[in-house]
Protein backbone atom coordinates (compact mmCIF):
# COMPACT_ATOMS: atom_id res chain seq x y z
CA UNK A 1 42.54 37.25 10.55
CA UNK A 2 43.54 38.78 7.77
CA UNK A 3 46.65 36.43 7.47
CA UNK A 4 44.87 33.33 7.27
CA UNK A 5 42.10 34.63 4.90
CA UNK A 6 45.61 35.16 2.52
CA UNK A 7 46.82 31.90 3.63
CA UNK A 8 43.51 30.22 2.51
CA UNK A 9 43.01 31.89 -0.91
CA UNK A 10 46.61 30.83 -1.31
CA UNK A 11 46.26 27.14 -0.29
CA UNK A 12 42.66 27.12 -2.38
CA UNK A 13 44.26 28.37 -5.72
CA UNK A 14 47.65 26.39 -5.44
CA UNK A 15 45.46 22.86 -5.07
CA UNK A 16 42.89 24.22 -7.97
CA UNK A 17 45.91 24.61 -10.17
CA UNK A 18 47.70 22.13 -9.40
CA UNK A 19 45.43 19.44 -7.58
CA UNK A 20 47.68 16.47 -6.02
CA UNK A 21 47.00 12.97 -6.51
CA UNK A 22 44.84 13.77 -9.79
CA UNK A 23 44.47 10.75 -11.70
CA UNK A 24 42.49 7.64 -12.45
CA UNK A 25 43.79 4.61 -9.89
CA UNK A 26 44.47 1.40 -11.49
CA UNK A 27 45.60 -0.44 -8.59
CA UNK A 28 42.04 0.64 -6.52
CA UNK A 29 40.31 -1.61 -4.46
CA UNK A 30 37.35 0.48 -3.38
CA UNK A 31 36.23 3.73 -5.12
CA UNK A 32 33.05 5.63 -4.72
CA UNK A 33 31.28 8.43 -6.70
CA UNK A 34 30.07 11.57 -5.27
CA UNK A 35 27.87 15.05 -6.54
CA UNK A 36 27.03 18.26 -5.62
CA UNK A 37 23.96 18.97 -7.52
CA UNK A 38 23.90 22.49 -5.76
CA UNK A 39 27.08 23.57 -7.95
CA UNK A 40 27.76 20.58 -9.91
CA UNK A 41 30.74 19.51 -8.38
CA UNK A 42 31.04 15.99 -9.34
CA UNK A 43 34.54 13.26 -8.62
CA UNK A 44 35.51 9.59 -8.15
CA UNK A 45 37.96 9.01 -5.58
CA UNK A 46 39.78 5.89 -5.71
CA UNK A 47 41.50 4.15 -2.55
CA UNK A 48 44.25 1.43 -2.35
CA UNK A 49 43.53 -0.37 0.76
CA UNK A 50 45.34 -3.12 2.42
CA UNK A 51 44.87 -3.93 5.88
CA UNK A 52 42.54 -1.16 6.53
CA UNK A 53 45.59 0.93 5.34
CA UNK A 54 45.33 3.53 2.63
CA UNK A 55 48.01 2.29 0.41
CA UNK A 56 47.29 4.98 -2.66
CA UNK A 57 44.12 7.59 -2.80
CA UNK A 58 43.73 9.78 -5.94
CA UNK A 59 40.42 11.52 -7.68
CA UNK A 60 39.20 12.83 -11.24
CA UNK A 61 36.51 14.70 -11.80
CA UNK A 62 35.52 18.08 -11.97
CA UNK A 63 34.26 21.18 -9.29
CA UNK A 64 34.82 24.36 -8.56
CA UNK A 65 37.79 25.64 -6.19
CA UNK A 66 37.11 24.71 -3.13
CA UNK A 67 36.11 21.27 -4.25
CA UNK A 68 38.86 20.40 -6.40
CA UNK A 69 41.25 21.98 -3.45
CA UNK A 70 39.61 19.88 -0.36
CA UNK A 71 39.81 16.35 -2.51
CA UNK A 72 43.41 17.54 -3.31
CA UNK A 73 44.30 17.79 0.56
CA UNK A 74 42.20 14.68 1.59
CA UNK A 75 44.30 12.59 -0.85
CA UNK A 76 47.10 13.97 1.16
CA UNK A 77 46.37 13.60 4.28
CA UNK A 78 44.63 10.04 4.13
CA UNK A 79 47.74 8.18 2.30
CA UNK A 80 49.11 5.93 5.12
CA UNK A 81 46.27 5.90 7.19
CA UNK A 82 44.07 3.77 8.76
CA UNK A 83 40.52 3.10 7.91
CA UNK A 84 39.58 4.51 11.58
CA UNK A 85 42.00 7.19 10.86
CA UNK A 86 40.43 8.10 7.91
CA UNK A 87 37.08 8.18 9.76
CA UNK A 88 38.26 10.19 12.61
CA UNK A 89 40.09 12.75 10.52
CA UNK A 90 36.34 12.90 9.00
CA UNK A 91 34.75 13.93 11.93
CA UNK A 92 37.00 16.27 12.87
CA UNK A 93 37.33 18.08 9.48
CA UNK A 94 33.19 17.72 9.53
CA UNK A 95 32.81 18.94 12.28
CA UNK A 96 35.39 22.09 12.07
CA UNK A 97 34.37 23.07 8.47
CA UNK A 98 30.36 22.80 9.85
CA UNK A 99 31.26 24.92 12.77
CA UNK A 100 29.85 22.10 15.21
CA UNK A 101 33.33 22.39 16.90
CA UNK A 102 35.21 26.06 17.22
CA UNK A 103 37.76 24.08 19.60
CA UNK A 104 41.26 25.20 19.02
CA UNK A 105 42.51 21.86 19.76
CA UNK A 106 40.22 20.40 17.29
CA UNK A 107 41.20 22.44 14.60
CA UNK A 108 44.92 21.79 15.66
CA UNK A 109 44.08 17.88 14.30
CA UNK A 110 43.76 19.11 11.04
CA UNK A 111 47.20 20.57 10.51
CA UNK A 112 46.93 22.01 6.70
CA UNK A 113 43.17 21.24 6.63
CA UNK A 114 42.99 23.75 9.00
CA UNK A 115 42.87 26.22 5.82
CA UNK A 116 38.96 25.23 5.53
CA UNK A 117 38.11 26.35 8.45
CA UNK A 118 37.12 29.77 6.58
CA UNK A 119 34.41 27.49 4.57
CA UNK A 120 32.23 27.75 7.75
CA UNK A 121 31.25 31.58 6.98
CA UNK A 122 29.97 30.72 3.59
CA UNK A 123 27.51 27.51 4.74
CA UNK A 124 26.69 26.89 0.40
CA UNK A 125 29.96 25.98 0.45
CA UNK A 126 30.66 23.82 3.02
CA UNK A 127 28.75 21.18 0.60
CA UNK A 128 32.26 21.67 -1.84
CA UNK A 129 34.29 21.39 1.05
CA UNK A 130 32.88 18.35 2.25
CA UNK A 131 32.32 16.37 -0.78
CA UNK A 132 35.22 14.49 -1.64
CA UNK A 133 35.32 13.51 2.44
CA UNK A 134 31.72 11.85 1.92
CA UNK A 135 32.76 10.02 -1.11
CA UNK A 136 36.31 8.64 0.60
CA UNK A 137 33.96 7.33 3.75
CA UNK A 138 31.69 5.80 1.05
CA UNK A 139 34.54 3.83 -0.57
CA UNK A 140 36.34 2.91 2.41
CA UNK A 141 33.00 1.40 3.13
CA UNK A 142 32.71 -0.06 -0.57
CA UNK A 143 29.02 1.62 -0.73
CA UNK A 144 27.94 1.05 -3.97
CA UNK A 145 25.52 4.25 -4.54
CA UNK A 146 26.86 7.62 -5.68
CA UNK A 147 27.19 9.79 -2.90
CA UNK A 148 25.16 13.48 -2.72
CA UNK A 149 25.43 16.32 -0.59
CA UNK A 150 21.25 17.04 -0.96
């Protein structure tokens, strides 16, 4: 246990530092905002979609860690996939990082997400985790209200 609690304070800082796909999106179609009055975590994720297919994803804003890592890997994982991709992976990360689902080969779906599965000891921040994940759903559905984890 003590290997991945290493691995995830690794993953955590190296996104915080250096957080991928950081950057206002010119080309979006559909972007959403989101906040996490609890903390203060606050982002815009933007999403290039064509045919239901992420063509581009990025965010700006600003959060704390665990935040500014989980929008990081989102924008990752989500380029190239399909709007009911997008949704499932959703679930699945929901549902892991919430501890509604323990199952091995649900957690297996998440390859790197997988990290956040530590989140689900420390329920306040599960909220961080989870925001950016609300706010993609909300602008692949091109709802127009800012999203909020309260």
């Amino acid at each position: 246990m003590s290997d991945l609690r290493d691995l995830y304070q690794e993953v955590i800082l190296d996104h915080t530092k250096r957080p991928r796909n950081f950057r206002k999106l010119e080309t979006a179609t559909n972007s959403a905002r989101g906040h996490n009055p609890l903390c203060g975590d606050r982002l815009t994720v933007y999403v290039n979609l064509k045919d239901d297919v992420i063509q581009d994803i990025s965010f700006e804003g600003s959060g704390c860690a665990i935040s500014t890592a989980s929008a990081s890997m989102m924008t990752e994982s989500l380029k190239g996939k399909t709007k009911s991709d997008a949704e499932a992976l959703f679930r699945c990360f929901h549902d892991v990082v919430t501890g509604r689902s323990e199952a091995p080969s649900e957690t297996s779906k998440l390859g790197k997400l997988a990290v956040f599965t530590g989140v689900r000891e420390f329920p306040v921040r599960v909220k961080c985790a989870t925001l950016s994940w609300h706010t993609v759903r909300a602008a692949l559905e091109s709802e127009q209200k800012e999203v909020s984890t309260e």
